[in-house]
C-alpha atoms as a PDB file:
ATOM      1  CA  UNK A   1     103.285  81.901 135.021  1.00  0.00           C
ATOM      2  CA  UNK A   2     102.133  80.349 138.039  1.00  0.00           C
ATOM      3  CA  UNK A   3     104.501  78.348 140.356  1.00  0.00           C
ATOM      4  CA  UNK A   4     105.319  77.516 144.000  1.00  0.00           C
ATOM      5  CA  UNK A   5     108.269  79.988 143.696  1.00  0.00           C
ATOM      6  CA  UNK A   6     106.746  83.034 141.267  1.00  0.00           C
ATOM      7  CA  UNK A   7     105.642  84.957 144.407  1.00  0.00           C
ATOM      8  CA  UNK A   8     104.689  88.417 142.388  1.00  0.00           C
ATOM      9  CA  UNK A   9     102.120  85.868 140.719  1.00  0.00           C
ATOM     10  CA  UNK A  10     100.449  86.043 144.031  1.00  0.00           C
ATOM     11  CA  UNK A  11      99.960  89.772 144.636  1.00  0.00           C
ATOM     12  CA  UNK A  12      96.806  91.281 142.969  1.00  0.00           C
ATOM     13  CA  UNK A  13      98.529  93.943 140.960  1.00  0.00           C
ATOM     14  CA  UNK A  14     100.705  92.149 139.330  1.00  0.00           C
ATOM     15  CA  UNK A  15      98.819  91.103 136.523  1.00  0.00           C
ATOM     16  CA  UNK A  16      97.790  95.075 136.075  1.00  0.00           C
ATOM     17  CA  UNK A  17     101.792  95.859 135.861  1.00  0.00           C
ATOM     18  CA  UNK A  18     102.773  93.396 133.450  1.00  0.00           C
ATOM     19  CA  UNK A  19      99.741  94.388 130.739  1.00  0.00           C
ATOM     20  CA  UNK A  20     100.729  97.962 130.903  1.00  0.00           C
ATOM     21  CA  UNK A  21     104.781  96.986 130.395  1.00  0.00           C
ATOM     22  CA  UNK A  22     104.073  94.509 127.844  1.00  0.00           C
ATOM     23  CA  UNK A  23     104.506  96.568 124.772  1.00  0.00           C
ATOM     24  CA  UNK A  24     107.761  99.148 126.097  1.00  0.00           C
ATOM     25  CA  UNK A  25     109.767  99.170 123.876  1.00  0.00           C
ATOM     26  CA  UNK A  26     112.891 101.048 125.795  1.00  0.00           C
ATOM     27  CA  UNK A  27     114.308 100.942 129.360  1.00  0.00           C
ATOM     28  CA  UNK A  28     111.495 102.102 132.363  1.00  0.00           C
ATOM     29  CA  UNK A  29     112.885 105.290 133.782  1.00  0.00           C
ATOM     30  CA  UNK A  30     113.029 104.215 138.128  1.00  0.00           C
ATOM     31  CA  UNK A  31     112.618 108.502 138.603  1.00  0.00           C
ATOM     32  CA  UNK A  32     109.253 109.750 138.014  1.00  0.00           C
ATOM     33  CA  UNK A  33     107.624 113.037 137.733  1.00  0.00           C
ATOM     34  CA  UNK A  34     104.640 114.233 139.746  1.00  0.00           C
ATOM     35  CA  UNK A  35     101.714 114.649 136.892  1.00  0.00           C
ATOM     36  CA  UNK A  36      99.803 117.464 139.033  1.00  0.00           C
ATOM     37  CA  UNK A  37     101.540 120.952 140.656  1.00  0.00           C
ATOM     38  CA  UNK A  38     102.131 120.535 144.467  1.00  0.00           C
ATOM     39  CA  UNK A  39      99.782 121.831 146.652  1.00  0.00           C
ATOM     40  CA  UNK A  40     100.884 125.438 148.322  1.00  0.00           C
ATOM     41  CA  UNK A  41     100.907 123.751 151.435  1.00  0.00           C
ATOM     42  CA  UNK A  42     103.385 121.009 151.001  1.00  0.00           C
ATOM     43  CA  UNK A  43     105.190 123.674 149.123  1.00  0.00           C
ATOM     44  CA  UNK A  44     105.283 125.936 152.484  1.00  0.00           C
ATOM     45  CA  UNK A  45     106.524 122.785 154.302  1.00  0.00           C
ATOM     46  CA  UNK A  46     108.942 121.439 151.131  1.00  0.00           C
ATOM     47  CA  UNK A  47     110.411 124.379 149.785  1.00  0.00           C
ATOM     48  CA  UNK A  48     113.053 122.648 147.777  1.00  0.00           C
ATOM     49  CA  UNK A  49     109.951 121.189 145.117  1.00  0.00           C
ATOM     50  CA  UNK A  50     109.126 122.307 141.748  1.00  0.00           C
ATOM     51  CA  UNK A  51     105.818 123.576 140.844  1.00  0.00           C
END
Protein backbone atom coordinates (compact mmCIF):
# COMPACT_ATOMS: atom_id res chain seq x y z
CA UNK A 1 0.00 0.00 0.00
CA UNK A 2 1.27 3.27 -0.72
CA UNK A 3 1.16 6.14 1.88
CA UNK A 4 3.05 9.18 3.24
CA UNK A 5 4.04 6.96 6.24
CA UNK A 6 4.65 3.20 4.52
CA UNK A 7 8.38 4.02 4.08
CA UNK A 8 9.46 0.20 3.01
CA UNK A 9 6.95 1.09 0.05
CA UNK A 10 9.70 3.35 -1.03
CA UNK A 11 12.76 1.09 -1.18
CA UNK A 12 13.12 -0.92 -4.47
CA UNK A 13 13.24 -4.35 -2.95
CA UNK A 14 10.50 -4.32 -1.19
CA UNK A 15 8.09 -5.34 -3.59
CA UNK A 16 10.66 -8.46 -4.43
CA UNK A 17 10.39 -9.46 -0.48
CA UNK A 18 6.83 -9.39 -0.07
CA UNK A 19 6.08 -11.74 -3.45
CA UNK A 20 8.48 -14.30 -2.23
CA UNK A 21 6.79 -14.23 1.61
CA UNK A 22 3.40 -14.12 0.34
CA UNK A 23 2.56 -17.75 0.37
CA UNK A 24 4.73 -18.95 3.95
CA UNK A 25 2.84 -20.63 5.55
CA UNK A 26 4.98 -20.91 9.06
CA UNK A 27 7.21 -18.49 11.05
CA UNK A 28 10.60 -17.08 8.86
CA UNK A 29 13.56 -18.53 10.65
CA UNK A 30 15.89 -14.79 11.46
CA UNK A 31 19.23 -17.55 11.40
CA UNK A 32 20.21 -18.62 8.06
CA UNK A 33 22.53 -21.08 6.61
CA UNK A 34 25.26 -20.36 4.08
CA UNK A 35 24.00 -22.40 0.75
CA UNK A 36 27.76 -22.85 -0.60
CA UNK A 37 31.02 -24.40 1.59
CA UNK A 38 33.34 -21.53 2.79
CA UNK A 39 36.16 -20.81 0.92
CA UNK A 40 39.64 -22.37 2.51
CA UNK A 41 40.69 -19.02 2.95
CA UNK A 42 38.10 -17.50 5.15
CA UNK A 43 38.30 -20.85 6.77
CA UNK A 44 42.22 -20.21 7.56
CA UNK A 45 41.15 -16.76 8.90
CA UNK A 46 37.58 -18.13 10.66
CA UNK A 47 38.40 -21.29 12.06
CA UNK A 48 35.36 -21.59 14.22
CA UNK A 49 32.97 -22.13 10.63
CA UNK A 50 31.48 -25.18 9.32
CA UNK A 51 32.25 -26.48 5.99
Amino acid sequence: QRGPNNFLARLWWFPIFRYFEKNVGGVVPRQYDWPLPWPRRFLAKHPNRDS
